[in-house]
C-alpha atoms as a PDB file:
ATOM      1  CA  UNK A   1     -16.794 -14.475 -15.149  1.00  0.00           C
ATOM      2  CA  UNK A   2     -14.775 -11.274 -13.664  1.00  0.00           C
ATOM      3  CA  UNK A   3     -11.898  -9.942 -15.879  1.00  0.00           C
ATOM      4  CA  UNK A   4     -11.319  -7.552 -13.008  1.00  0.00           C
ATOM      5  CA  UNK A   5      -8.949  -8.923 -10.160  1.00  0.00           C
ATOM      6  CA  UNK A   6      -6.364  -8.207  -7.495  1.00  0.00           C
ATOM      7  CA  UNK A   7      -3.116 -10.152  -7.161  1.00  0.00           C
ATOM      8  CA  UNK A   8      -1.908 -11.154  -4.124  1.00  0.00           C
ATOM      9  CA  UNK A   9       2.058 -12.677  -3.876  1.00  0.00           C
ATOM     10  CA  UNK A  10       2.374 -15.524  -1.524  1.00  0.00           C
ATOM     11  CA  UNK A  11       5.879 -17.317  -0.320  1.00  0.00           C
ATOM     12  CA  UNK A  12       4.664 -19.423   2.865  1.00  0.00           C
ATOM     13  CA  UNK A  13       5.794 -16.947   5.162  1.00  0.00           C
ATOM     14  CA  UNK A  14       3.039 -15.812   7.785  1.00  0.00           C
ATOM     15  CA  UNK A  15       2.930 -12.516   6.848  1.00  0.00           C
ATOM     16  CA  UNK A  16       2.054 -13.851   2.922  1.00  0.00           C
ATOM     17  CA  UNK A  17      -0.754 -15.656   4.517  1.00  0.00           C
ATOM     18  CA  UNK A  18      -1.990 -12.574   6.348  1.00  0.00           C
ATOM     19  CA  UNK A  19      -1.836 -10.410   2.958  1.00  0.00           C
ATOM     20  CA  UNK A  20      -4.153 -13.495   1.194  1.00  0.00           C
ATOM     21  CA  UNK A  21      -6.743 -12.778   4.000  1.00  0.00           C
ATOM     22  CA  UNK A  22      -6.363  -8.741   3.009  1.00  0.00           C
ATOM     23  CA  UNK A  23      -6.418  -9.479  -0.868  1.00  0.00           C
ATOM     24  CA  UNK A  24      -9.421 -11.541  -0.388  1.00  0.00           C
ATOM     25  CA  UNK A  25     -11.875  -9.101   2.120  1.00  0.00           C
ATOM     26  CA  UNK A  26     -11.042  -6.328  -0.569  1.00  0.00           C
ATOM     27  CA  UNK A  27     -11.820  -8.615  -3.542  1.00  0.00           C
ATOM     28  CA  UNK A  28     -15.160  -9.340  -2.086  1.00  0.00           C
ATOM     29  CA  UNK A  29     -16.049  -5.152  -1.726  1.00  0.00           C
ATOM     30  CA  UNK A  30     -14.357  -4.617  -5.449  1.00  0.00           C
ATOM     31  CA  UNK A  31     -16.759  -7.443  -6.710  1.00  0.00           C
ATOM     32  CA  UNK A  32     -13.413  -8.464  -8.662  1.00  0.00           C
ATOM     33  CA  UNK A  33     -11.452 -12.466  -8.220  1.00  0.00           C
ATOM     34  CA  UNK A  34      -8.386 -13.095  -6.622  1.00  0.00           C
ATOM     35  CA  UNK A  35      -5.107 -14.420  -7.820  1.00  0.00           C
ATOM     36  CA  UNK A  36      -2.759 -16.037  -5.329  1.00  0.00           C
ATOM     37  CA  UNK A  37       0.781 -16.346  -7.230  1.00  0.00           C
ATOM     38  CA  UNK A  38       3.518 -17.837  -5.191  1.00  0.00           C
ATOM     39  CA  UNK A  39       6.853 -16.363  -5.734  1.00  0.00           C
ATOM     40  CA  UNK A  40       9.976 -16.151  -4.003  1.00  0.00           C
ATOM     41  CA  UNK A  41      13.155 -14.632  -4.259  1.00  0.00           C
ATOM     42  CA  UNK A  42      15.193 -17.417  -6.295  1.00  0.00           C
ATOM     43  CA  UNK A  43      13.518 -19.091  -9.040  1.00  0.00           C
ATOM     44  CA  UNK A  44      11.600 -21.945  -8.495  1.00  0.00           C
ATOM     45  CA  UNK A  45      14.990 -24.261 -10.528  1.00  0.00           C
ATOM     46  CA  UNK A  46      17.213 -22.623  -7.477  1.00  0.00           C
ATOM     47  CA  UNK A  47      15.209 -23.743  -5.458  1.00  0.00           C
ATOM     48  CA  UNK A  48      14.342 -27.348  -6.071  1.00  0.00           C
ATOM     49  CA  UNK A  49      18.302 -28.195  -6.364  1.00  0.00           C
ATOM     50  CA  UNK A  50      18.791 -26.602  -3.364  1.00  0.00           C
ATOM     51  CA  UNK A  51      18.833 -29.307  -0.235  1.00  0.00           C
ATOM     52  CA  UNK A  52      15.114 -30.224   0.955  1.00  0.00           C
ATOM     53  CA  UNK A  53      13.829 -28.132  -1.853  1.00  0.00           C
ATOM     54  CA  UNK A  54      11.112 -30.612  -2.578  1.00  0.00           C
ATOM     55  CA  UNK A  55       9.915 -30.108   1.005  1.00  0.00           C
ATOM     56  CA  UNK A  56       9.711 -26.811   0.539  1.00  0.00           C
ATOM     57  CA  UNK A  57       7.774 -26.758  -2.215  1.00  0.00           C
ATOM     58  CA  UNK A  58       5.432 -29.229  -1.172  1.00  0.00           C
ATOM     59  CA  UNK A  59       5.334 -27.511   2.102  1.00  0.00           C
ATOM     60  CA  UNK A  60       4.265 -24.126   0.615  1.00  0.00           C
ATOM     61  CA  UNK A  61       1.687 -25.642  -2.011  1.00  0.00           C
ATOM     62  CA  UNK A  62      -0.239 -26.959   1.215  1.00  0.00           C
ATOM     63  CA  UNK A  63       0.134 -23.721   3.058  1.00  0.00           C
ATOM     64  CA  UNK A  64      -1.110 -22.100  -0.181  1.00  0.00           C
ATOM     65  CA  UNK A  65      -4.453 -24.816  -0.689  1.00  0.00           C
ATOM     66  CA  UNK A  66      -5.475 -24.121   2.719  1.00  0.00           C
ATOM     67  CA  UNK A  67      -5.539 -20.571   2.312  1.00  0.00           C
ATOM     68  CA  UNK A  68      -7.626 -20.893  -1.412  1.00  0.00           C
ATOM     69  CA  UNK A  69      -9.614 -22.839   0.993  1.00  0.00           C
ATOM     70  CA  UNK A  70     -10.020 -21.192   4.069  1.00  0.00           C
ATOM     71  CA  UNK A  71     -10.164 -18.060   1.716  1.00  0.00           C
ATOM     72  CA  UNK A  72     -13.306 -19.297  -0.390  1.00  0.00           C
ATOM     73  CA  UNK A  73     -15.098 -20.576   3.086  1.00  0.00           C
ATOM     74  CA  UNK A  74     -14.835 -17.193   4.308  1.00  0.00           C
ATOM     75  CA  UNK A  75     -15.435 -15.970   0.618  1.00  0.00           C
ATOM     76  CA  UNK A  76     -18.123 -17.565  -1.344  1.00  0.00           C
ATOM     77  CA  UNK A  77     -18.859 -15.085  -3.596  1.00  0.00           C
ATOM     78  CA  UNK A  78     -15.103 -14.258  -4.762  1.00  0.00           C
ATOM     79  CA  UNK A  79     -13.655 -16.032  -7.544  1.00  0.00           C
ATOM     80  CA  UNK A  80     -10.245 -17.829  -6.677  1.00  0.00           C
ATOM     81  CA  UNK A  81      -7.038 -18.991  -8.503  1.00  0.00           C
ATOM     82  CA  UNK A  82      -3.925 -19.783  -7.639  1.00  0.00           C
ATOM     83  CA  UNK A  83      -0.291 -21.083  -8.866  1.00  0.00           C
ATOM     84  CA  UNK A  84       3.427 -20.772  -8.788  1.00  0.00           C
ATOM     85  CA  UNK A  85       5.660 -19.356 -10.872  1.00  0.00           C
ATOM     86  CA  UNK A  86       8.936 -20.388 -12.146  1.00  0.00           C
ATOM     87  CA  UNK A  87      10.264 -16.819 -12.602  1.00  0.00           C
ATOM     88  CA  UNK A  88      12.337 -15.245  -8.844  1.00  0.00           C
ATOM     89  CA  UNK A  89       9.581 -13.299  -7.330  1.00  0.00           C
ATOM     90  CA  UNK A  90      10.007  -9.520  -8.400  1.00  0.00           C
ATOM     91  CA  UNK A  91       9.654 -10.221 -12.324  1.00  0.00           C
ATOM     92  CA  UNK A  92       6.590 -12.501 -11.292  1.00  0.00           C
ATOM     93  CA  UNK A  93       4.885  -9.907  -9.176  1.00  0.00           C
ATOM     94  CA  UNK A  94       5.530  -7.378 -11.739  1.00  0.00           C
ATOM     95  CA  UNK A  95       4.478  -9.351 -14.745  1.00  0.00           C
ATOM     96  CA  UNK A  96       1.313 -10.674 -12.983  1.00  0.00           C
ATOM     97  CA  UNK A  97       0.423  -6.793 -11.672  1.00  0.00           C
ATOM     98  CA  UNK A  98       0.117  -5.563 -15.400  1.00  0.00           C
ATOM     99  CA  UNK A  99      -3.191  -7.023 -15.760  1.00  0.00           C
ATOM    100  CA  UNK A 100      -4.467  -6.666 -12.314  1.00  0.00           C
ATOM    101  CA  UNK A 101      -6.410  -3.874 -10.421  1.00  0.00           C
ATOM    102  CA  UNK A 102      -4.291  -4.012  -7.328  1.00  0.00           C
ATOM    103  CA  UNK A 103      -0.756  -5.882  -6.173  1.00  0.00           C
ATOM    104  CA  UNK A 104      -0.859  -7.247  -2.224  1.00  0.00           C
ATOM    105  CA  UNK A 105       2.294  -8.457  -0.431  1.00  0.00           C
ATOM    106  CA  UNK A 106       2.565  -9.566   3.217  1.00  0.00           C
ATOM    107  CA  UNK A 107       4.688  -7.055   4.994  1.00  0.00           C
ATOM    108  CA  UNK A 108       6.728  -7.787   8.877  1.00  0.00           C
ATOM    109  CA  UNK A 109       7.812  -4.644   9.229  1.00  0.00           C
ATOM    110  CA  UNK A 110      11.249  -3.163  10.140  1.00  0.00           C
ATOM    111  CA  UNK A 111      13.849  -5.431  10.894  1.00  0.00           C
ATOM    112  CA  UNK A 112      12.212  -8.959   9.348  1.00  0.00           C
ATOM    113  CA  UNK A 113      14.546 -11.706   8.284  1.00  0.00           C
ATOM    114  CA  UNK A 114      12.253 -13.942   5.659  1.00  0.00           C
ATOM    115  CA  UNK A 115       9.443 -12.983   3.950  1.00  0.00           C
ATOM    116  CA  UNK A 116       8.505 -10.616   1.148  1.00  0.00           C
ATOM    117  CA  UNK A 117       8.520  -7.404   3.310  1.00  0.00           C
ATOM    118  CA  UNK A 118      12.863  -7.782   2.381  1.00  0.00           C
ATOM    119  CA  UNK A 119      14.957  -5.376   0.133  1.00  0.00           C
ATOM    120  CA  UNK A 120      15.428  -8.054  -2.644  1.00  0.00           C
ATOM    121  CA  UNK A 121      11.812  -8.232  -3.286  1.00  0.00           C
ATOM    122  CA  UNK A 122       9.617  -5.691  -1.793  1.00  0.00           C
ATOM    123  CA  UNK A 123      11.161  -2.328  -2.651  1.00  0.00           C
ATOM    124  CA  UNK A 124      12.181  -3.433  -6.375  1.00  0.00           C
ATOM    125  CA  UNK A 125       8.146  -4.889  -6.924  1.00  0.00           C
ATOM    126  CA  UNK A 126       7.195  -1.274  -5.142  1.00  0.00           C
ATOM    127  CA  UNK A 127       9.157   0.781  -7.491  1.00  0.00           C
ATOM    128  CA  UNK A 128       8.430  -0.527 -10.547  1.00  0.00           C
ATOM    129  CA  UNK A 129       4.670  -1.787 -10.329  1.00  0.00           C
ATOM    130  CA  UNK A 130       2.496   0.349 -12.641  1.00  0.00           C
ATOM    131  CA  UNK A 131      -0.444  -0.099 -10.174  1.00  0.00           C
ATOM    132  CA  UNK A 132      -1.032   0.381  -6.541  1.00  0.00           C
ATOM    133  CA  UNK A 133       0.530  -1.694  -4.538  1.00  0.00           C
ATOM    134  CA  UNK A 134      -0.507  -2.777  -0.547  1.00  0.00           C
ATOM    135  CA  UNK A 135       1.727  -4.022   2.111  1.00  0.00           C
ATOM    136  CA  UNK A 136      -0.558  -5.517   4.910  1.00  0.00           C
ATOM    137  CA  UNK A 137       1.417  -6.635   8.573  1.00  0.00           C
ATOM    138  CA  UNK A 138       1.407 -10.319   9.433  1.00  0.00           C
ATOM    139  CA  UNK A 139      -0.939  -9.275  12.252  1.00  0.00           C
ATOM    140  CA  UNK A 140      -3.730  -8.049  10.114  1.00  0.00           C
ATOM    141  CA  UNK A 141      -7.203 -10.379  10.252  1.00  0.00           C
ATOM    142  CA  UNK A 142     -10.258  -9.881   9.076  1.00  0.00           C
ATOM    143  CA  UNK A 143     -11.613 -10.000  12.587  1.00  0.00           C
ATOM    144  CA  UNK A 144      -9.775  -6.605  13.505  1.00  0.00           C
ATOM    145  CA  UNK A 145     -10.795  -4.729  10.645  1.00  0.00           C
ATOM    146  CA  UNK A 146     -13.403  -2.195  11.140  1.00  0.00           C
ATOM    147  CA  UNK A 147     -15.180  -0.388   8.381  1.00  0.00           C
ATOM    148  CA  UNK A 148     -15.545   2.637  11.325  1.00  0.00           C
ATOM    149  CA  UNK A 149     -11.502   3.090  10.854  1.00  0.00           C
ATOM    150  CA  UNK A 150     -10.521   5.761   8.883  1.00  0.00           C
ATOM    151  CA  UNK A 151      -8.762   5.861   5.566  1.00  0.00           C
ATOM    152  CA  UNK A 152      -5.627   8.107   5.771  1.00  0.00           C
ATOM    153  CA  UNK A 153      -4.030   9.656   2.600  1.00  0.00           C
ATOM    154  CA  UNK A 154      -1.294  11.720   2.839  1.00  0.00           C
ATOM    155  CA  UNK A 155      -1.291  14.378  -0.383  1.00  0.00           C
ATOM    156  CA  UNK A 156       1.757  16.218  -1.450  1.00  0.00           C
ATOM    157  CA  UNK A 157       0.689  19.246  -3.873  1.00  0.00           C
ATOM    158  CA  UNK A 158       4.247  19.685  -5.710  1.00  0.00           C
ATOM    159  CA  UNK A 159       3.512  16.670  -7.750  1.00  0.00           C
ATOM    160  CA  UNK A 160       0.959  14.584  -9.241  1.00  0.00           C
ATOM    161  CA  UNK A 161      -1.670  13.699  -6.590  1.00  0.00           C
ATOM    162  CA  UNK A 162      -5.005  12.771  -8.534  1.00  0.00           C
ATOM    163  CA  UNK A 163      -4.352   8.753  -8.595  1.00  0.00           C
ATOM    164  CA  UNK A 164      -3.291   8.967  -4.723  1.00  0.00           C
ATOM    165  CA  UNK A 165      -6.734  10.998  -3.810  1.00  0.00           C
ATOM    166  CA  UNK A 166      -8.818   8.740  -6.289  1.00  0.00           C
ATOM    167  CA  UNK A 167      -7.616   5.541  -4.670  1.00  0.00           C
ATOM    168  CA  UNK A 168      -8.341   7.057  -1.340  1.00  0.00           C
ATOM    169  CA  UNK A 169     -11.919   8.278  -2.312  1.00  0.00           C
ATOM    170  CA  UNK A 170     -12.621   4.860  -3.908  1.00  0.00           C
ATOM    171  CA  UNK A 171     -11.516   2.593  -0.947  1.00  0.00           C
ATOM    172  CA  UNK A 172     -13.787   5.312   1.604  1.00  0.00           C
ATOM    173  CA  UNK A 173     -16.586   4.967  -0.844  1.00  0.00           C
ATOM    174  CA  UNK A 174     -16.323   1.276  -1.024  1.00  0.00           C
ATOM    175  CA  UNK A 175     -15.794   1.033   3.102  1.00  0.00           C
ATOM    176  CA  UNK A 176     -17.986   3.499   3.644  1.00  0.00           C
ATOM    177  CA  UNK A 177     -15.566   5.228   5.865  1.00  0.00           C
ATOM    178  CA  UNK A 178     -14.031   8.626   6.433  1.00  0.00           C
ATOM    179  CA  UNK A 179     -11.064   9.994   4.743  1.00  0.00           C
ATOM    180  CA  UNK A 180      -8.443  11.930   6.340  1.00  0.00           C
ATOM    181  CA  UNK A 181      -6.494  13.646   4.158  1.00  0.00           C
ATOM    182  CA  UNK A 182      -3.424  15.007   5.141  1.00  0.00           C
ATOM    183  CA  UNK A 183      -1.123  17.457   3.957  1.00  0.00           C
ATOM    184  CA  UNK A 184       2.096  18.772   5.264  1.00  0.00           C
ATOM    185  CA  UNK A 185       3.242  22.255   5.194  1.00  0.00           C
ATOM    186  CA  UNK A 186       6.583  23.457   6.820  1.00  0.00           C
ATOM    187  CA  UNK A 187       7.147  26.945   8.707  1.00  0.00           C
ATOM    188  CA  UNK A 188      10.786  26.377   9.200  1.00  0.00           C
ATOM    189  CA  UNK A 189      11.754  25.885   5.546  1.00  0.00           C
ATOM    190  CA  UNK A 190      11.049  29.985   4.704  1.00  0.00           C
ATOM    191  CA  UNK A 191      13.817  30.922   7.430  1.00  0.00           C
ATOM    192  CA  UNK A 192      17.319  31.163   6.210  1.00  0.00           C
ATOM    193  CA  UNK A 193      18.876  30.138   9.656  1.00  0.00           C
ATOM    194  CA  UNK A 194      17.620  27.991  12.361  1.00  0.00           C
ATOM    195  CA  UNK A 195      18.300  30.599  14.648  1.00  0.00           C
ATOM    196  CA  UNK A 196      15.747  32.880  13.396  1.00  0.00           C
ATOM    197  CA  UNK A 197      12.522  33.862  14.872  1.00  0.00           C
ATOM    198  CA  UNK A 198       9.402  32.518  13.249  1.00  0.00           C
ATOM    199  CA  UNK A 199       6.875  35.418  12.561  1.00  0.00           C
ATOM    200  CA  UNK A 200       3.574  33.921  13.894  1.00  0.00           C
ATOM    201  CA  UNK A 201       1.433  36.252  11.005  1.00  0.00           C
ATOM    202  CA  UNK A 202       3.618  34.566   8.259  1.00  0.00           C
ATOM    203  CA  UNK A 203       2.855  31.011   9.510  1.00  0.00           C
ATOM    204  CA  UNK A 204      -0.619  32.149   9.820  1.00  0.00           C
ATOM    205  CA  UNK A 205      -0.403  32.771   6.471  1.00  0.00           C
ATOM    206  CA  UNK A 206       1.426  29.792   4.639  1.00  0.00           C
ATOM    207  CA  UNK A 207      -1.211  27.596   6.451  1.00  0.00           C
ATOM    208  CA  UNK A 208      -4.346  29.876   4.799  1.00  0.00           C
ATOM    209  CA  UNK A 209      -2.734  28.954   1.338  1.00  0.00           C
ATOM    210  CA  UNK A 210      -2.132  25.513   2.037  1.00  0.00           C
ATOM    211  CA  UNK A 211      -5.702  25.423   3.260  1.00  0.00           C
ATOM    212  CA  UNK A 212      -7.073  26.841  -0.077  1.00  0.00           C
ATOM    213  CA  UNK A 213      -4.670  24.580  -2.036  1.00  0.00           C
ATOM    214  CA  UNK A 214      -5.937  21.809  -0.062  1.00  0.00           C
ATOM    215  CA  UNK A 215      -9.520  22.863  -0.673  1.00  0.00           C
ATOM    216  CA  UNK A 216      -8.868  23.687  -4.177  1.00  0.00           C
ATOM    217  CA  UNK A 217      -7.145  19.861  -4.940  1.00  0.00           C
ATOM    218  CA  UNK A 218     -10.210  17.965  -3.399  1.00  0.00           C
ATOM    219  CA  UNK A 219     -12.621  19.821  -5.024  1.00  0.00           C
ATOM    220  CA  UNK A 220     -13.049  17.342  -7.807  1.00  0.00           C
ATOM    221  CA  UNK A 221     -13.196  14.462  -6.084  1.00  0.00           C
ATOM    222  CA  UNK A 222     -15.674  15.816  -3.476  1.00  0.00           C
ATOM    223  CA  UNK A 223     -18.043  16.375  -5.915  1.00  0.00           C
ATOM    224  CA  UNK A 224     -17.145  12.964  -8.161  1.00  0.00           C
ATOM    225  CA  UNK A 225     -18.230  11.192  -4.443  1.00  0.00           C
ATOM    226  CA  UNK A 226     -20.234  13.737  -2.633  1.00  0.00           C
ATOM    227  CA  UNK A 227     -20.850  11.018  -0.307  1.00  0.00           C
ATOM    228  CA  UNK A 228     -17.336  10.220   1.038  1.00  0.00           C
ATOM    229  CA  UNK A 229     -16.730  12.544   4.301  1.00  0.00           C
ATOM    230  CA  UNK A 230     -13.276  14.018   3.534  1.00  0.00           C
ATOM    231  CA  UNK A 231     -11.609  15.547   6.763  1.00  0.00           C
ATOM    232  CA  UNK A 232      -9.013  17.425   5.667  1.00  0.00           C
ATOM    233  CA  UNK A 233      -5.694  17.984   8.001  1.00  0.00           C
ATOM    234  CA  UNK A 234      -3.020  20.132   7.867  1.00  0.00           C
ATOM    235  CA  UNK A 235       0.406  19.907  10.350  1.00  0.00           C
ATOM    236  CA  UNK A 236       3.503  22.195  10.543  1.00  0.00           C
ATOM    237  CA  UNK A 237       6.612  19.552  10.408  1.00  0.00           C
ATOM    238  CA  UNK A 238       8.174  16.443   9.166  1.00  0.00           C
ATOM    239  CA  UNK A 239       6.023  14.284   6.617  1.00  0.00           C
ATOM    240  CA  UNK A 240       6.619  10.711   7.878  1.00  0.00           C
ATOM    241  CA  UNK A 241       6.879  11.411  11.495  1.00  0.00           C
ATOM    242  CA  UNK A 242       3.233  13.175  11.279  1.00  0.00           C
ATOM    243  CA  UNK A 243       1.725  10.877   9.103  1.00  0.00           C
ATOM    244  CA  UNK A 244       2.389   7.632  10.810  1.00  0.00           C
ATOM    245  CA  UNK A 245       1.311   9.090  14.227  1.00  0.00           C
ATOM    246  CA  UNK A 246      -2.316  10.195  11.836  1.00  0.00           C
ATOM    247  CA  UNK A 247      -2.333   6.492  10.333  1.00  0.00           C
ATOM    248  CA  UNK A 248      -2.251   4.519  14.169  1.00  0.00           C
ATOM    249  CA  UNK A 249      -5.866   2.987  14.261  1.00  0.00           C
ATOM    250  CA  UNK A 250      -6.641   3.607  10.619  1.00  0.00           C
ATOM    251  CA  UNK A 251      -7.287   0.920   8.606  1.00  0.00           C
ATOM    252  CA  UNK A 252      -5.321   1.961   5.372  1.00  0.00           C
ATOM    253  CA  UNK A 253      -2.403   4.129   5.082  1.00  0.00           C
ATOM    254  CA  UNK A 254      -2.737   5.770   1.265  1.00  0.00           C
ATOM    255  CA  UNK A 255       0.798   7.305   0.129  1.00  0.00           C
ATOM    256  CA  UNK A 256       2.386   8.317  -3.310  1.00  0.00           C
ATOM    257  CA  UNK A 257       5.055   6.871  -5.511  1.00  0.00           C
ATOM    258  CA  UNK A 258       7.020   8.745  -8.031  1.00  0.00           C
ATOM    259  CA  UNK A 259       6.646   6.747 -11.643  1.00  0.00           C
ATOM    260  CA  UNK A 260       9.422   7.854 -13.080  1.00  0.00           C
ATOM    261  CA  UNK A 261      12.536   5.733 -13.234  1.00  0.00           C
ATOM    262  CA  UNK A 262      15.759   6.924 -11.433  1.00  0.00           C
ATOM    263  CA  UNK A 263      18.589   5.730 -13.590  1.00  0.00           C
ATOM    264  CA  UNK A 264      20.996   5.502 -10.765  1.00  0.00           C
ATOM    265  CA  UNK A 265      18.941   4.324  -8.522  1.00  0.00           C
ATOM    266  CA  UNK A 266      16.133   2.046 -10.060  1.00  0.00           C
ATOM    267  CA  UNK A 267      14.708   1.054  -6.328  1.00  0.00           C
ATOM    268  CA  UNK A 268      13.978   4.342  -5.173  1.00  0.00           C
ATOM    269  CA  UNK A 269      11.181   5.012  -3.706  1.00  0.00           C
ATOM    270  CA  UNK A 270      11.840   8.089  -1.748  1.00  0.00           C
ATOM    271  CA  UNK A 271      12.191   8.609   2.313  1.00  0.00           C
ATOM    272  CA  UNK A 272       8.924   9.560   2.887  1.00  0.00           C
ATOM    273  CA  UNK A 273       7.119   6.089   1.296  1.00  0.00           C
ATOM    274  CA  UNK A 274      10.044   4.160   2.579  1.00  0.00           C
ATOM    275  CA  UNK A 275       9.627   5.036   5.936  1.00  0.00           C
ATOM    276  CA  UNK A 276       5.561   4.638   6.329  1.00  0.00           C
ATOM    277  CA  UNK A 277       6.363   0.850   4.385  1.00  0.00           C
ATOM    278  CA  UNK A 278       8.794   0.167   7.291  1.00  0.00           C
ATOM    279  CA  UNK A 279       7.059   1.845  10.344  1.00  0.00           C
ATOM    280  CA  UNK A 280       3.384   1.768   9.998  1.00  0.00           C
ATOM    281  CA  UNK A 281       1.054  -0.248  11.756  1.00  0.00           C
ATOM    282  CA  UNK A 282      -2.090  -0.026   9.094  1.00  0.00           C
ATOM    283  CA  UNK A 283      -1.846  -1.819   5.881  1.00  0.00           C
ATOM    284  CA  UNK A 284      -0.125   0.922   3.352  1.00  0.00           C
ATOM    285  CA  UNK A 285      -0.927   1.432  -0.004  1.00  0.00           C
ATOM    286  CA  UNK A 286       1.533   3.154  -2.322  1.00  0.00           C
ATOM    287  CA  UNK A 287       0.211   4.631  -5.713  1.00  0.00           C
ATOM    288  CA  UNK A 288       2.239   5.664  -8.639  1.00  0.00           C
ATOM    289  CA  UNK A 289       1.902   9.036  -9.843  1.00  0.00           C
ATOM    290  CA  UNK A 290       3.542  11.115 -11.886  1.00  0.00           C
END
């Protein structure tokens, strides 16, 4: 029996269910089981006194069975378990992500009213969670995915980037897919004033250094999986703007995560990561690095 898994957080919602099929296809290529915990964002107590709380929770353990079902039909080979938690849902995703390889939640996007993809739940589990975590759209099926999809990973070189590019490398190995790998350099931010002229030979130059910084960071991991074709891309502008219009079509969105704790503000994630979790279509992985 596996000791390796991924952990996927389910609350009935349709987008839950979509992130159970996600957790499930990439269980199968890790060769690890899958939990399915259901959580949600009172504790389960709260819930039962509430009115029709029995309903609910009778309603949610069948949507939950048919997906372990559904999930191991489609799944033979993956290992399955499943079960609710009495704990609200961010100390239960948390606690349950300490001994897993990778944390799923079921994402709607900007603007949803119910599910996990809420600020109560999503952002604290995302800023805290030692591991990667993935937030897949309610849309996702295993039907649409398509190994010929890129994986895009967008690198920033001022901080710690080695778990972001390994969990890229390792999901483009596994996928057999390439790996765009993005990084972001900015022309404007040498000049004082907006008003002022750019000098084309400096830009020239500032993208020749980001090149060989570029080159110089994937290095390693080229040679740890020589067989992983690693297009590299550099763009002049804003981060999140030019990575979401890279990650349309791909089938994973890879982006960092600061680890370190903010004591004023223990959610934060930072704009960048906050905006691709809101606005992009792909599923998104964030990884926490130092």
């Amino acid at each position: 029996m596996t000791t390796r898994h991924v952990v996927v957080g389910v609350d009935g919602s349709d987008p839950s269910m979509a992130a159970v099929r996600w957790a499930a296809a990439e269980a199968a290529a890790r060769r690890s089981s899958l939990r399915i915990v259901h959580a949600e964002a009172s504790s389960m107590s709260s819930r039962q006194a509430a009115p029709g709380g029995s309903l609910h929770e009778e309603w949610v353990r069948d949507r939950i069975a048919t997906a372990c079902r559904e999930t191991a039909e489609r799944y033979p080979e993956v290992e399955i378990s499943g079960g609710a938690t009495s704990e609200t849902a961010v100390k239960a995703l948390l606690d349950e992500a300490q001994d897993g390889e990778l944390l799923v939640l079921g994402s709607r996007g900007i603007g949803a009213a119910s599910g996990f993809f809420t600020g109560s739940v999503a952002l604290p589990v995302v800023a805290h969670a030692t591991g990667p975590t993935v937030l897949v759209r309610e849309d996702w099926h295993p039907d649409t995915a398509d190994g010929e999809l890129p994986v895009v990973v967008g690198v920033d070189l001022d901080h710690g980037f080695d778990p972001v590019l390994e969990f890229a490398f390792a999901t483009a190995h596994r996928t057999g897919s390439l790996l765009r790998v993005v990084h972001m350099w900015r022309r404007s931010s040498i000049y004082a004033y907006p008003s002022a002229l750019p000098d084309p030979k400096v830009g020239s130059d500032l993208r020749t250094v980001a090149q060989e910084n570029l080159d110089s960071a994937l290095a390693g991991w080229r040679a740890r999986y020589p067989e992983v074709e690693a297009e590299r891309v550099l763009l002049d502008g804003e981060v999140a703007p030019r990575l979401l219009e890279e990650s349309a079509g791909a089938q994973l969105l890879v982006g960092g995560r600061r680890a370190h704790k903010h004591r004023m503000f223990p959610t934060l994630i930072g704009p960048v990561t906050h905006a691709l979790m809101h606005h992009a279509t792909a599923p998104v992985a964030v990884v926490p690095h130092e």
